[in-house]
N, C-alpha and C. Protein backbone atom coordinates (compact mmCIF):
# COMPACT_ATOMS: atom_id res chain seq x y z
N UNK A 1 8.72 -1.85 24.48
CA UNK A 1 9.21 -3.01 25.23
C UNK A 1 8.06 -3.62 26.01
N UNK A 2 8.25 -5.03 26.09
CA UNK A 2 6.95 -5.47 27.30
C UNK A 2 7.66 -6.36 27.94
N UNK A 3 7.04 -6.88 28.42
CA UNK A 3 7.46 -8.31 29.66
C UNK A 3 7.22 -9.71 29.55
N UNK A 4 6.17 -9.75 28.21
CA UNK A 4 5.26 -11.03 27.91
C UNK A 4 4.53 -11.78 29.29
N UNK A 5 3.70 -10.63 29.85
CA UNK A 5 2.53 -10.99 30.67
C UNK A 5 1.46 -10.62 30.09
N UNK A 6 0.81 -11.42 29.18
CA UNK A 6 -0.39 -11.49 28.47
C UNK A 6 -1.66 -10.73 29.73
N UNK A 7 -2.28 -9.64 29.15
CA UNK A 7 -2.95 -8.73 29.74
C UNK A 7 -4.54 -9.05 29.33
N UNK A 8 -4.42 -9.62 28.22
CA UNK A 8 -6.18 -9.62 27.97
C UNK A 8 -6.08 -10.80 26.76
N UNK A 9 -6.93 -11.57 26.78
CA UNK A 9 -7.49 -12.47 25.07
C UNK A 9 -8.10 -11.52 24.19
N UNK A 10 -7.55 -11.09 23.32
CA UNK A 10 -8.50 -10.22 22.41
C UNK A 10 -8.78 -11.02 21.21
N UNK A 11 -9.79 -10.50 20.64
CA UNK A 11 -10.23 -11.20 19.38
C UNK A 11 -10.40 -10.65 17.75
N UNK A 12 -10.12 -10.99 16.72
CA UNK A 12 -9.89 -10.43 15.42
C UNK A 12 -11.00 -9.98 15.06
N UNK A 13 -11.30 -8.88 14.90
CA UNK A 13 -12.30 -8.32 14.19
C UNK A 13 -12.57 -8.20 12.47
N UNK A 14 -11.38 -7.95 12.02
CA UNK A 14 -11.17 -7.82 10.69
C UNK A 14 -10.01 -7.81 10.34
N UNK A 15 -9.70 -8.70 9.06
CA UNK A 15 -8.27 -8.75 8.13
C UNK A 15 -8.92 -8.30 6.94
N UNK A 16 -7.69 -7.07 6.70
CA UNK A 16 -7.79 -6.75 4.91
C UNK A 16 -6.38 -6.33 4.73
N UNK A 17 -6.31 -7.51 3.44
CA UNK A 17 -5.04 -7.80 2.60
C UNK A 17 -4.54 -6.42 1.95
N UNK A 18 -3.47 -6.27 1.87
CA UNK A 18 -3.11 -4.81 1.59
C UNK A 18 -2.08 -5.61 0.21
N UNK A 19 -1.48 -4.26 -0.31
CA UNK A 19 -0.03 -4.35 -1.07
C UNK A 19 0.53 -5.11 -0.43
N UNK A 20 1.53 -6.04 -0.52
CA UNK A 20 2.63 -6.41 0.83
C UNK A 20 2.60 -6.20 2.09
N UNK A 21 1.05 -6.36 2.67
CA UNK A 21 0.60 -6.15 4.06
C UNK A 21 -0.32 -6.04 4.31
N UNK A 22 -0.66 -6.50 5.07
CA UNK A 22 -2.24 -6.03 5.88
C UNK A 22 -2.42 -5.71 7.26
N UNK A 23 -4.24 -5.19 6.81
CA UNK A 23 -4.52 -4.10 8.40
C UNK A 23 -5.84 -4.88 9.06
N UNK A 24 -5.29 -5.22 10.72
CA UNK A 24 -5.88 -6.24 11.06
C UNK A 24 -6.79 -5.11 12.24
N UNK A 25 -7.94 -5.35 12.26
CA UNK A 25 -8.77 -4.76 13.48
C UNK A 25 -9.33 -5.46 14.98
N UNK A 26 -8.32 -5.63 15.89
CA UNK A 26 -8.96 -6.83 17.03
C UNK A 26 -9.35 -5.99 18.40
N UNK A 27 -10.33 -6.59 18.86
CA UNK A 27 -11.10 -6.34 19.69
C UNK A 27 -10.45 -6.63 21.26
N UNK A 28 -10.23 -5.72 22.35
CA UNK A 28 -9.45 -5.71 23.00
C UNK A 28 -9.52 -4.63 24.07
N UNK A 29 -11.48 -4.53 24.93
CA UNK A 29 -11.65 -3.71 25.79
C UNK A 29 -10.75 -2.90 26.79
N UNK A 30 -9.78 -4.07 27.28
CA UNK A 30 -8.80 -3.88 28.29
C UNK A 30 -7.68 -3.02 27.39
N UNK A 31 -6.80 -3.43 26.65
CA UNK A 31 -5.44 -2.43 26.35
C UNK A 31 -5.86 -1.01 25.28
N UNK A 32 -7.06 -1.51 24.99
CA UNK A 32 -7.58 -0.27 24.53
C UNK A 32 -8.49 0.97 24.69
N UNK A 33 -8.40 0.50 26.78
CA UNK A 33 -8.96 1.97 27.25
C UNK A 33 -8.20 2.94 27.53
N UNK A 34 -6.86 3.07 27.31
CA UNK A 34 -6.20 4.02 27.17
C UNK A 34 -5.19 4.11 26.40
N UNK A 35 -5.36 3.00 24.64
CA UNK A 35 -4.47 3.27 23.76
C UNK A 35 -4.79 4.65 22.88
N UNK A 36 -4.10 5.02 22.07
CA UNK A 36 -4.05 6.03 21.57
C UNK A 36 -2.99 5.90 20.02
N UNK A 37 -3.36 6.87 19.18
CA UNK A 37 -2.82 6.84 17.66
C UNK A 37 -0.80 6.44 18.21
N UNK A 38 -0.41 5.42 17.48
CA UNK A 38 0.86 5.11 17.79
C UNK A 38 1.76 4.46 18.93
N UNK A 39 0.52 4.11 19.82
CA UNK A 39 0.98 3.45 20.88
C UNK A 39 1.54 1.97 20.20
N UNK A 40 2.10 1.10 21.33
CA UNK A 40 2.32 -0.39 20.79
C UNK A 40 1.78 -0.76 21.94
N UNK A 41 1.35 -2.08 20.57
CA UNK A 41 0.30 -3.54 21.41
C UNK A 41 0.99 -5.03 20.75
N UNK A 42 1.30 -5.08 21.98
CA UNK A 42 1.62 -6.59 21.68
C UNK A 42 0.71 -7.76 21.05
N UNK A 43 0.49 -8.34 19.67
CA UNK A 43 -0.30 -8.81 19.57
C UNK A 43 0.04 -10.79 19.24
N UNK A 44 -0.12 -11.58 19.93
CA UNK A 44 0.78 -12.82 19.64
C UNK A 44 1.95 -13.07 19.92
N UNK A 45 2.51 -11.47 20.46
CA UNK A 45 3.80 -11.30 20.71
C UNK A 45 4.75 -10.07 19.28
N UNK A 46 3.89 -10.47 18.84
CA UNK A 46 4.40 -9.15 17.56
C UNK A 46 4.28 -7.51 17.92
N UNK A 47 4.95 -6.83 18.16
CA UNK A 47 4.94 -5.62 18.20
C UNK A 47 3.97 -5.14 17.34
N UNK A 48 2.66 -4.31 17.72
CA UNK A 48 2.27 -3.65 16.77
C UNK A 48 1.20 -2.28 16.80
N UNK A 49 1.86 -0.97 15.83
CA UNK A 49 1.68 0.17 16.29
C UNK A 49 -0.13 0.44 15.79
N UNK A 50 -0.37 1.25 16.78
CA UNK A 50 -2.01 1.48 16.82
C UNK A 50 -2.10 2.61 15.47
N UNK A 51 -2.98 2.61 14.33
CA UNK A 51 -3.26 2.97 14.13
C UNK A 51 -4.68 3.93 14.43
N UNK A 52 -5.22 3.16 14.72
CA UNK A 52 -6.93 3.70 15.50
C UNK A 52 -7.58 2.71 16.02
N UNK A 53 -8.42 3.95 16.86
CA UNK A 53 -9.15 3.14 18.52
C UNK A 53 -10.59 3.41 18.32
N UNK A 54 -11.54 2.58 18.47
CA UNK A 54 -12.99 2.13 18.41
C UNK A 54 -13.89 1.44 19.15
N UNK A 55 -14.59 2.18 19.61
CA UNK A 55 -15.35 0.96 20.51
C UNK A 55 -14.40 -0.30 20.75
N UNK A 56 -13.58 -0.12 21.51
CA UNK A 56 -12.86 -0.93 22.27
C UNK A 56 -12.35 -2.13 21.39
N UNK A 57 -12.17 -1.54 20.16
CA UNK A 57 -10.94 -2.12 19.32
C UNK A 57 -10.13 -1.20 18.90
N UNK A 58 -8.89 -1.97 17.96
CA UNK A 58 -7.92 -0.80 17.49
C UNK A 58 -7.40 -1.85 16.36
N UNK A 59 -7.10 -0.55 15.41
CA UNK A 59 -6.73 -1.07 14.02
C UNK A 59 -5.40 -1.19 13.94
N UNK A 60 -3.90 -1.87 13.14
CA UNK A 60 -2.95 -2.09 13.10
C UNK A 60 -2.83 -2.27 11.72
N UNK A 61 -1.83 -1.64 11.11
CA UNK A 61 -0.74 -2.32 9.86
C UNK A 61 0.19 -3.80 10.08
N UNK A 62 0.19 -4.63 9.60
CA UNK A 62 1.05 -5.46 9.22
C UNK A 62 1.87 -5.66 8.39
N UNK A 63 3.15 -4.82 8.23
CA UNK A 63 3.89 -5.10 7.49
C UNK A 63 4.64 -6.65 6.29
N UNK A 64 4.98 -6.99 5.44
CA UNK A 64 5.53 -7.97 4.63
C UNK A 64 6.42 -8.79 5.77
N UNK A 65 7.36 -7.86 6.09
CA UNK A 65 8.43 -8.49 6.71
C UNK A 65 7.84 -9.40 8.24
N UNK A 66 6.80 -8.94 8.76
CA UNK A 66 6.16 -9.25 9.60
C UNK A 66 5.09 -10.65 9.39
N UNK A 67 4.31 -10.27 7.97
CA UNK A 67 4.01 -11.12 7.92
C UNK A 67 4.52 -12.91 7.59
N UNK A 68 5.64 -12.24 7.11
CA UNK A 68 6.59 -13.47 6.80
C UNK A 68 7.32 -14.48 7.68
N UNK A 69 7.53 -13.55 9.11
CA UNK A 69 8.23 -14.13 9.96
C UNK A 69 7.38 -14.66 11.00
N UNK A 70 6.38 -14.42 11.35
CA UNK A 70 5.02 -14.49 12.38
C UNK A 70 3.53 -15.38 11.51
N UNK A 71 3.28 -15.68 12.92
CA UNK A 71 1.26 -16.41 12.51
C UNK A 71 0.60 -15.80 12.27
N UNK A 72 1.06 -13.76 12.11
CA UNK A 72 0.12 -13.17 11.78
C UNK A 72 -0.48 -13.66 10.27
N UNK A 73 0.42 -14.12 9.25
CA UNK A 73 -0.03 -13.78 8.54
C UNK A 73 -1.68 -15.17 8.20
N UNK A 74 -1.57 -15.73 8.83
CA UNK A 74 -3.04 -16.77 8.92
C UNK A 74 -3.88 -16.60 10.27
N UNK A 75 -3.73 -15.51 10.45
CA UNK A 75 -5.03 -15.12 11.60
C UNK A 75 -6.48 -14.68 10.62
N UNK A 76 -7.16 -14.70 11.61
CA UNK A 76 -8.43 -14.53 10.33
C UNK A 76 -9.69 -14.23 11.37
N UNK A 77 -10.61 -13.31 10.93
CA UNK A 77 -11.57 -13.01 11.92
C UNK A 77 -12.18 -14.14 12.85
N UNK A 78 -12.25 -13.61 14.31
CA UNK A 78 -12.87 -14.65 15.12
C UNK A 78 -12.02 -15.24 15.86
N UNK A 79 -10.03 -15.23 15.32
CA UNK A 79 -9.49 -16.00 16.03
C UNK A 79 -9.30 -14.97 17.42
N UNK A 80 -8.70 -15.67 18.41
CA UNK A 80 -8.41 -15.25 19.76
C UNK A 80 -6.93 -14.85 19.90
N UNK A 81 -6.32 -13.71 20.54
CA UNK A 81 -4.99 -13.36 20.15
C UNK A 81 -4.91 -13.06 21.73
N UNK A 82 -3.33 -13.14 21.60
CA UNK A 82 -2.38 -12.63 23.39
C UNK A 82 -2.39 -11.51 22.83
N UNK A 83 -2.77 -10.13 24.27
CA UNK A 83 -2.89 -8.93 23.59
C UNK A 83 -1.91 -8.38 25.42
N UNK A 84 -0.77 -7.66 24.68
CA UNK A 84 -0.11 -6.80 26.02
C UNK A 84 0.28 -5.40 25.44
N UNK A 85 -0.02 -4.66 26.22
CA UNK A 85 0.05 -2.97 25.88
C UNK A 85 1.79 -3.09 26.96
N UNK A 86 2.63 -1.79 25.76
CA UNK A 86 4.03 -1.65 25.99
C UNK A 86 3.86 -1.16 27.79
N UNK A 87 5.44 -1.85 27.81
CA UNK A 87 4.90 -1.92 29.84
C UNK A 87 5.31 -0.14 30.02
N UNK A 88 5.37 0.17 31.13
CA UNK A 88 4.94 1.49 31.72
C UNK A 88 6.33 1.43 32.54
N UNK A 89 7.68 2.65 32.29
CA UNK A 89 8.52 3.20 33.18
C UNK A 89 8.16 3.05 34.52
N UNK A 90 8.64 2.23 35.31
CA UNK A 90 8.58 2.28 37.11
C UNK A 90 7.23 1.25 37.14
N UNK A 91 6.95 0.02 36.34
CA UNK A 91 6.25 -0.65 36.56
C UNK A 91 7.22 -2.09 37.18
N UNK A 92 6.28 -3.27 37.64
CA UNK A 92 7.58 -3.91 37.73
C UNK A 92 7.55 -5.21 36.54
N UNK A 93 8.47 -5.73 36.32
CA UNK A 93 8.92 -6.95 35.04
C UNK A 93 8.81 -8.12 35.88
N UNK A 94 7.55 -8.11 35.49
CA UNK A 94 6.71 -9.60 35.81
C UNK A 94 7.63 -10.82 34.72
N UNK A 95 7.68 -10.67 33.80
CA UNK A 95 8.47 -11.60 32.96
C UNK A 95 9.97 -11.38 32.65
N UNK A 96 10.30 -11.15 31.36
CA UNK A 96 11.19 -10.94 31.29
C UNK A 96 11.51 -9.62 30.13
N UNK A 97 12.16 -8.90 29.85
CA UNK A 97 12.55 -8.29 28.09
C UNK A 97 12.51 -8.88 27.22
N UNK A 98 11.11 -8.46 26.69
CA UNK A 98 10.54 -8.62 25.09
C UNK A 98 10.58 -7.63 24.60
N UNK A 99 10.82 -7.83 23.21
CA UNK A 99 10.96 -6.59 22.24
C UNK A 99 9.69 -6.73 21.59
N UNK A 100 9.20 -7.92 21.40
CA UNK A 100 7.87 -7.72 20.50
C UNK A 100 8.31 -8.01 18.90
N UNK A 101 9.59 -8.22 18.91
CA UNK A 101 10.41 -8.28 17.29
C UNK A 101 10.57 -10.14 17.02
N UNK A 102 8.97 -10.83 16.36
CA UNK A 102 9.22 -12.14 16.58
C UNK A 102 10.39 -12.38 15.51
N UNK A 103 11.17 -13.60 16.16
CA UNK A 103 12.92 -14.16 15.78
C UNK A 103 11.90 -15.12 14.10
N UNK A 104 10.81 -16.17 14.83
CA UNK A 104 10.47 -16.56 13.96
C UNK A 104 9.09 -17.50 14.78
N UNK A 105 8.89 -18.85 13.84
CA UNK A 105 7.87 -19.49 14.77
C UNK A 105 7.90 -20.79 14.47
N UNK A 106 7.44 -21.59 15.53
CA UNK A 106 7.58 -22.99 15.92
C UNK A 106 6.23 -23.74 15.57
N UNK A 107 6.35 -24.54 15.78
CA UNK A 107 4.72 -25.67 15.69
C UNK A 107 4.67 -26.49 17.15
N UNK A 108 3.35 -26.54 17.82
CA UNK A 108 3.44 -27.26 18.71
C UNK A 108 3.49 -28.67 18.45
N UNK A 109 4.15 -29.58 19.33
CA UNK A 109 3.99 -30.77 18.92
C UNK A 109 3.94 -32.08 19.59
N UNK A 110 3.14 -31.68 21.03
CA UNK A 110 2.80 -32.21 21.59
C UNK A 110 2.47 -31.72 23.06
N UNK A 111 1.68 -32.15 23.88
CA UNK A 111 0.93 -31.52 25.09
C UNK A 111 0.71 -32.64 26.23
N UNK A 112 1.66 -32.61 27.32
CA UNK A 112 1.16 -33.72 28.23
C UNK A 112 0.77 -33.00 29.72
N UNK A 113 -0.35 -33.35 29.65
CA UNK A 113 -1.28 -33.14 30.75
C UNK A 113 -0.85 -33.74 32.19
N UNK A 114 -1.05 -32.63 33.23
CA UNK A 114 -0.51 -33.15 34.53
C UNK A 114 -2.09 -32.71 35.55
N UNK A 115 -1.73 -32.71 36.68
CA UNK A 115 -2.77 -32.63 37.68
C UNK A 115 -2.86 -31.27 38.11
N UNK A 116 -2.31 -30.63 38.02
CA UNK A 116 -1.69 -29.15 38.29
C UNK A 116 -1.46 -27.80 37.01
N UNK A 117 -0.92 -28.63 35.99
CA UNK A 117 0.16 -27.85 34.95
C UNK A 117 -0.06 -28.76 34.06
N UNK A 118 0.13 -28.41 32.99
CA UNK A 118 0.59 -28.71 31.35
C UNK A 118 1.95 -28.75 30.94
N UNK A 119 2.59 -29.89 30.27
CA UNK A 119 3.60 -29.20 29.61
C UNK A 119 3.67 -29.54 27.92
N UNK A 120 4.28 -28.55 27.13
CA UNK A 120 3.78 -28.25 25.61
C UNK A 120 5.17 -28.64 25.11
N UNK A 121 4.77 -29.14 24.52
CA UNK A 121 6.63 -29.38 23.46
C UNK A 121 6.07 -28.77 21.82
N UNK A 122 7.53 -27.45 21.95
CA UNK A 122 7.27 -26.78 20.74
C UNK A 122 8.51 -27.17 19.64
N UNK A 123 8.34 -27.43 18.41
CA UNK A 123 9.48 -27.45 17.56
C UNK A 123 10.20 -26.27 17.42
N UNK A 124 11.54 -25.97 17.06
CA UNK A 124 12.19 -24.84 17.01
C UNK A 124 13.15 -25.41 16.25
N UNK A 125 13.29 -23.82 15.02
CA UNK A 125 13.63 -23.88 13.87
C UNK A 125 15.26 -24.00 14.53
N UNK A 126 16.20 -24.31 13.27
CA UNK A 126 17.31 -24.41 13.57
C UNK A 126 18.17 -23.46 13.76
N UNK A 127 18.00 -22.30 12.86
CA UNK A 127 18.42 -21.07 13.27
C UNK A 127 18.38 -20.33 14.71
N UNK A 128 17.51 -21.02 15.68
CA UNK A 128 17.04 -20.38 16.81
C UNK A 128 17.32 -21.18 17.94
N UNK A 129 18.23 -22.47 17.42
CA UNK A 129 18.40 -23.41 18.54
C UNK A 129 19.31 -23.07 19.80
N UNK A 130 20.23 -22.25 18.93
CA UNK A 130 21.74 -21.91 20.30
C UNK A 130 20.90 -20.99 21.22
N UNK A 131 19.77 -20.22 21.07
CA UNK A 131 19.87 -19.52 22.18
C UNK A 131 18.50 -19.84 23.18
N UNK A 132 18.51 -21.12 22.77
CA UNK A 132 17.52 -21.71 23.75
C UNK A 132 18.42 -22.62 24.80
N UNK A 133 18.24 -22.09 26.45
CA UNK A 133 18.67 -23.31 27.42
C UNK A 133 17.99 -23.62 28.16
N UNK A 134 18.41 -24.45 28.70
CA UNK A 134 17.27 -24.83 30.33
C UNK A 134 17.14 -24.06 30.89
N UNK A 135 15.92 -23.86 31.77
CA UNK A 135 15.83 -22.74 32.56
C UNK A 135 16.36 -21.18 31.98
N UNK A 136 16.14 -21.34 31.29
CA UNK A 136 16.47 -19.98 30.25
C UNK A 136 15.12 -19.29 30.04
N UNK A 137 14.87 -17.88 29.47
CA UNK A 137 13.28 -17.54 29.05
C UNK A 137 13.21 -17.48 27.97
N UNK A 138 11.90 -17.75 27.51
CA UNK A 138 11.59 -17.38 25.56
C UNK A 138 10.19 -16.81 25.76
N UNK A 139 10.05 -16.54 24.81
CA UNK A 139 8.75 -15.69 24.62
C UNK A 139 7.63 -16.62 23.31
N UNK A 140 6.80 -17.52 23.65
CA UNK A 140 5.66 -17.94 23.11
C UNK A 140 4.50 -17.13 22.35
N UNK A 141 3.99 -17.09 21.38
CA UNK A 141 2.77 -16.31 20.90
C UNK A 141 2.80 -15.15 22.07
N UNK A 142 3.77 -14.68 22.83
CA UNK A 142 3.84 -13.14 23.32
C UNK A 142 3.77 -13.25 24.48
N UNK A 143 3.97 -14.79 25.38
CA UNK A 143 4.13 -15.33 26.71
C UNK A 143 5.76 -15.67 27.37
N UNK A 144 5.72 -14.77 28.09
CA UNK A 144 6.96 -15.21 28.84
C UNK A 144 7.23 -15.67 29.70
N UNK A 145 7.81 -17.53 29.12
CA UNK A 145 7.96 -18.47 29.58
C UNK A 145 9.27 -19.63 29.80
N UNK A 146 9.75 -19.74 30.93
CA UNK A 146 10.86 -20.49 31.53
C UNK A 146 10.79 -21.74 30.32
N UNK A 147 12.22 -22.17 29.97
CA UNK A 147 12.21 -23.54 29.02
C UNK A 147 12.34 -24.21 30.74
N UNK A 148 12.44 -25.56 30.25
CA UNK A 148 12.09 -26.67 31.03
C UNK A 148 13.13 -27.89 30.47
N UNK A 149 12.92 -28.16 29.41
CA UNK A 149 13.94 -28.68 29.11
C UNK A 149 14.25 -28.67 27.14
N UNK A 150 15.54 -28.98 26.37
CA UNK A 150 15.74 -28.60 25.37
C UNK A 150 16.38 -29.61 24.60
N UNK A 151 16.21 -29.81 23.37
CA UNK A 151 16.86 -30.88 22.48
C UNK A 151 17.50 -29.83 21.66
N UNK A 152 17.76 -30.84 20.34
CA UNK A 152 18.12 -30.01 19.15
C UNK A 152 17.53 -29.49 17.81
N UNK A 153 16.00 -29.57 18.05
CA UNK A 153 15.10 -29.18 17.23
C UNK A 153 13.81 -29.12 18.24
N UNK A 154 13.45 -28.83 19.56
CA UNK A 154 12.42 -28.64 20.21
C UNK A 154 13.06 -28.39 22.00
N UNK A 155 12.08 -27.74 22.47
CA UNK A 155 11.73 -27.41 23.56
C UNK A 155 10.60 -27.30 24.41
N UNK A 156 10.36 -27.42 25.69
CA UNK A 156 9.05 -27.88 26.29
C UNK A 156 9.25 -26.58 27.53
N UNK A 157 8.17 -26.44 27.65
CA UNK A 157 7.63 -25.44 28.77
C UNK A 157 6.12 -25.80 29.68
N UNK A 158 6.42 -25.12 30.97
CA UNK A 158 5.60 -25.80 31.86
C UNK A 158 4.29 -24.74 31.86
N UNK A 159 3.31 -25.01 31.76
CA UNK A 159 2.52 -24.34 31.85
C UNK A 159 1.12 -24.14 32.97
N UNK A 160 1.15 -23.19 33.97
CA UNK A 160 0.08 -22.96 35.16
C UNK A 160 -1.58 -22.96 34.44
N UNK A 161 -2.24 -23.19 35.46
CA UNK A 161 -3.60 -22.93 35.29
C UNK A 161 -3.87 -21.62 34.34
N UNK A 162 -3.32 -20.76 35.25
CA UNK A 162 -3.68 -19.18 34.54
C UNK A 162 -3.05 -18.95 33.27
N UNK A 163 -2.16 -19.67 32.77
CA UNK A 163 -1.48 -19.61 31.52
C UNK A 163 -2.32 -19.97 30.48
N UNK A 164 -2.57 -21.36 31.19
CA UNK A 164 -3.75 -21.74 30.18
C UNK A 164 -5.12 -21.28 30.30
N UNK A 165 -5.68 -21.11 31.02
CA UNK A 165 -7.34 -19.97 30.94
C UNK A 165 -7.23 -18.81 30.18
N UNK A 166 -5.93 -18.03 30.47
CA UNK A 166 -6.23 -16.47 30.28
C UNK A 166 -5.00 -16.63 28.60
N UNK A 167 -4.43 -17.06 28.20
CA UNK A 167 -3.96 -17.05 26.87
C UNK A 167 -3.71 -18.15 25.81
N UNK A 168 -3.73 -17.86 24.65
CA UNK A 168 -4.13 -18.84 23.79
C UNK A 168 -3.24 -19.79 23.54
N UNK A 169 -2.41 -20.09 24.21
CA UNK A 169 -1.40 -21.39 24.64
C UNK A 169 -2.10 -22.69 25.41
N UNK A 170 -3.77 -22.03 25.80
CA UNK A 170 -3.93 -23.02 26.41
C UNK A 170 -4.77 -24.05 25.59
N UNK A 171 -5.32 -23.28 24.51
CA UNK A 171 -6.08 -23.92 22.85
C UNK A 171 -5.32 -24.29 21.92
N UNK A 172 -3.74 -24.28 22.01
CA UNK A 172 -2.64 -24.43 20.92
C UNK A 172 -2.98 -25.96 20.78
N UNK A 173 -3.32 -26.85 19.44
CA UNK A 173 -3.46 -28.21 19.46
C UNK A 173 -1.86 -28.40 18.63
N UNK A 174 -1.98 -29.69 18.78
CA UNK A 174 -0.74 -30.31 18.21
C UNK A 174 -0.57 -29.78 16.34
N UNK A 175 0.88 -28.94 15.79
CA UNK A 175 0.31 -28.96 14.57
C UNK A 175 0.32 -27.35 14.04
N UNK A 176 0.04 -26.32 15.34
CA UNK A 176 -0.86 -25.26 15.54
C UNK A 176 0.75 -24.37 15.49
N UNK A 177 0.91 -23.25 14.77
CA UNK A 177 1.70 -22.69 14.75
C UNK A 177 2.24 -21.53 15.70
N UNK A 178 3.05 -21.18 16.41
CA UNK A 178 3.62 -19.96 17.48
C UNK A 178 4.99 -19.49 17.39
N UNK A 179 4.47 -18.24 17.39
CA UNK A 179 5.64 -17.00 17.30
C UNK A 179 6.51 -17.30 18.35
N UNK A 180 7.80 -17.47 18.08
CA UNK A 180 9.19 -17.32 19.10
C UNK A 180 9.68 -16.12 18.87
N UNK A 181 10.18 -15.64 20.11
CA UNK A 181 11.24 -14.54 20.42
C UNK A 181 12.01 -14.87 21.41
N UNK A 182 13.18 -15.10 20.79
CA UNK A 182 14.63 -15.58 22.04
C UNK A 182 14.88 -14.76 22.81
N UNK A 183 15.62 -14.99 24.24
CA UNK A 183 15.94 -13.75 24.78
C UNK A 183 17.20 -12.77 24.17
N UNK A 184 17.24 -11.88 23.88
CA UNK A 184 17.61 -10.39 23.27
C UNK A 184 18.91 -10.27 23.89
N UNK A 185 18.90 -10.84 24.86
CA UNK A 185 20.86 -10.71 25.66
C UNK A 185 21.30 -12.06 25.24
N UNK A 186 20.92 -12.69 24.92
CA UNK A 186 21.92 -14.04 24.13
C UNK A 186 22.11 -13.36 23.09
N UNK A 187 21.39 -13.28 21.63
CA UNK A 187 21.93 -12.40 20.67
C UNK A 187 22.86 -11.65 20.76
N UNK A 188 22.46 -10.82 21.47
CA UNK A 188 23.60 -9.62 22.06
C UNK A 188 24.91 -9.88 22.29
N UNK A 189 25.07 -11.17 22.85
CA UNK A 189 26.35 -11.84 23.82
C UNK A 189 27.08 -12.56 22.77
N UNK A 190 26.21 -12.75 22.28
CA UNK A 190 26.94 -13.57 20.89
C UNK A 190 27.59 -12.37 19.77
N UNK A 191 26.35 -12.15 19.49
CA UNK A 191 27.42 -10.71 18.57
C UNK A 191 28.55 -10.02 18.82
N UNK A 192 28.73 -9.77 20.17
CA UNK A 192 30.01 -9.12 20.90
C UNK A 192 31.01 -10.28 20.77
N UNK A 193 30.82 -11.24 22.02
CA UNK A 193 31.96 -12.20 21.87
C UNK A 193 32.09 -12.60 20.52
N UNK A 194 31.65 -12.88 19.60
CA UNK A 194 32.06 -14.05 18.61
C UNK A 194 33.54 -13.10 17.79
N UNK A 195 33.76 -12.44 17.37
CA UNK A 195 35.13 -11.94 17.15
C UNK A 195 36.66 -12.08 18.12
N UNK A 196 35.79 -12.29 18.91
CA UNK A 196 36.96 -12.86 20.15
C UNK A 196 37.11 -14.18 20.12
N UNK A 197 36.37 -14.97 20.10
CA UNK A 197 36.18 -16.38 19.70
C UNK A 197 36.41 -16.92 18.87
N UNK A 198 36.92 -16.36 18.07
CA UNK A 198 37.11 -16.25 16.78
C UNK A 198 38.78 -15.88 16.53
N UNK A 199 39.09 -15.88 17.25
CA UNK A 199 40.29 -15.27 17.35
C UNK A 199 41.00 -13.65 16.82
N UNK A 200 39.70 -13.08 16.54
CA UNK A 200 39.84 -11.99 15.98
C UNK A 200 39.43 -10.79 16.27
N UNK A 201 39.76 -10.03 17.72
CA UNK A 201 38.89 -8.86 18.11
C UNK A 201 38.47 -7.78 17.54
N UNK A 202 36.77 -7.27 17.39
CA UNK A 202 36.62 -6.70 16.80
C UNK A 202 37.20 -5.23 17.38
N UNK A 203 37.46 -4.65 15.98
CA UNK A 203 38.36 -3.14 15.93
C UNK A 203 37.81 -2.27 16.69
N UNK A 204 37.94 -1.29 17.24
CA UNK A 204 37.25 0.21 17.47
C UNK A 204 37.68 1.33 17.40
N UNK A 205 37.00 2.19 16.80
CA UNK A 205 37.41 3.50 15.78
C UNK A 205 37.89 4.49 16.93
């Protein structure tokens, strides 16, 4: 589990294409002075388990299913990635509950500049529209961030100084693709109620 408080910019060291997957090596002094074989690292926001630690990188599998649903699969050495190590029992939740399980991904599609803040308007697929609201949280390339306001195929978020210096939301150009993850208790809320709503409560054994 994490919080989507982007902890470090790490950078791709190496992609190699596998069977139905690949194993990406990124560079990442900070979450990898005390990762270890099987830990999780948030990478873009994708959950992903350590295979091995190196001079202050660490190697990862990328699964098919992963690559299909996420930007992993067009990262490529050199690019710059949101990197958060799984949060720590009795720490506190700076953001919100991320699973690290991206829903899918958006395109940015536009960026208006303020004196203070940024705000980014991202497209969002249709499948992912109901559980976006105002003032609601989502999770960006692995940033957890307040919507602002919402249509029916996009949403915009406000973005601080430090949002933009310290993670790669602040280099996203118009066009540029990012991992969504909805919040995990809408899903949830929906799956339960909708049999009731439905006029049809679900059974129990």
């Amino acid at each position: 589990m994490f919080t989507g408080i982007v902890e470090e910019l790490g950078e791709v060291v190496a992609v190699t294409d596998l069977p139905d997957a690949a194993r990406v090596t990124i560079a990442g002094p900070l979450v990898t002075g005390d990762a270890k074989h099987g830990d999780s690292i948030a990478v873009n926001g994708v959950c992903l388990t350590v295979v091995d630690v190196v001079g202050g990188a660490f190697t990862a599998d990328v699964m098919r299913e992963t690559l299909l649903r996420s930007s992993l699969a067009k990262i490529t050495a050199g690019d710059r990635v949101n990197l958060e190590r799984a949060v720590a029992v009795g720490q506190r939740l700076g953001g919100h509950i991320v699973q690290g399980h991206v829903d899918g991904t958006g395109s940015v599609l536009a960026r208006e500049k303020a004196e203070h803040w940024e705000v980014v308007h991202v497209g969002l697929p249709p499948d992912l529209a109901r559980y976006v609201v105002e003032k609601g949280s989502i999770t960006v390339d692995g940033v957890s961030l307040t919507v602002v306001s919402v249509a029916g195929d996009w949403f915009s978020v406000s973005l601080i100084p430090t949002t933009l210096e310290l993670t790669t939301l602040g280099r996203r150009s118009p066009g540029d693709p990012v991992n969504l993850e909805v919040d995990v208790l809408a899903k949830y809320v929906e799956r339960l109620t909708a049999p009731h709503l439905a006029g049809k409560p679900e059974e129990t054994p």
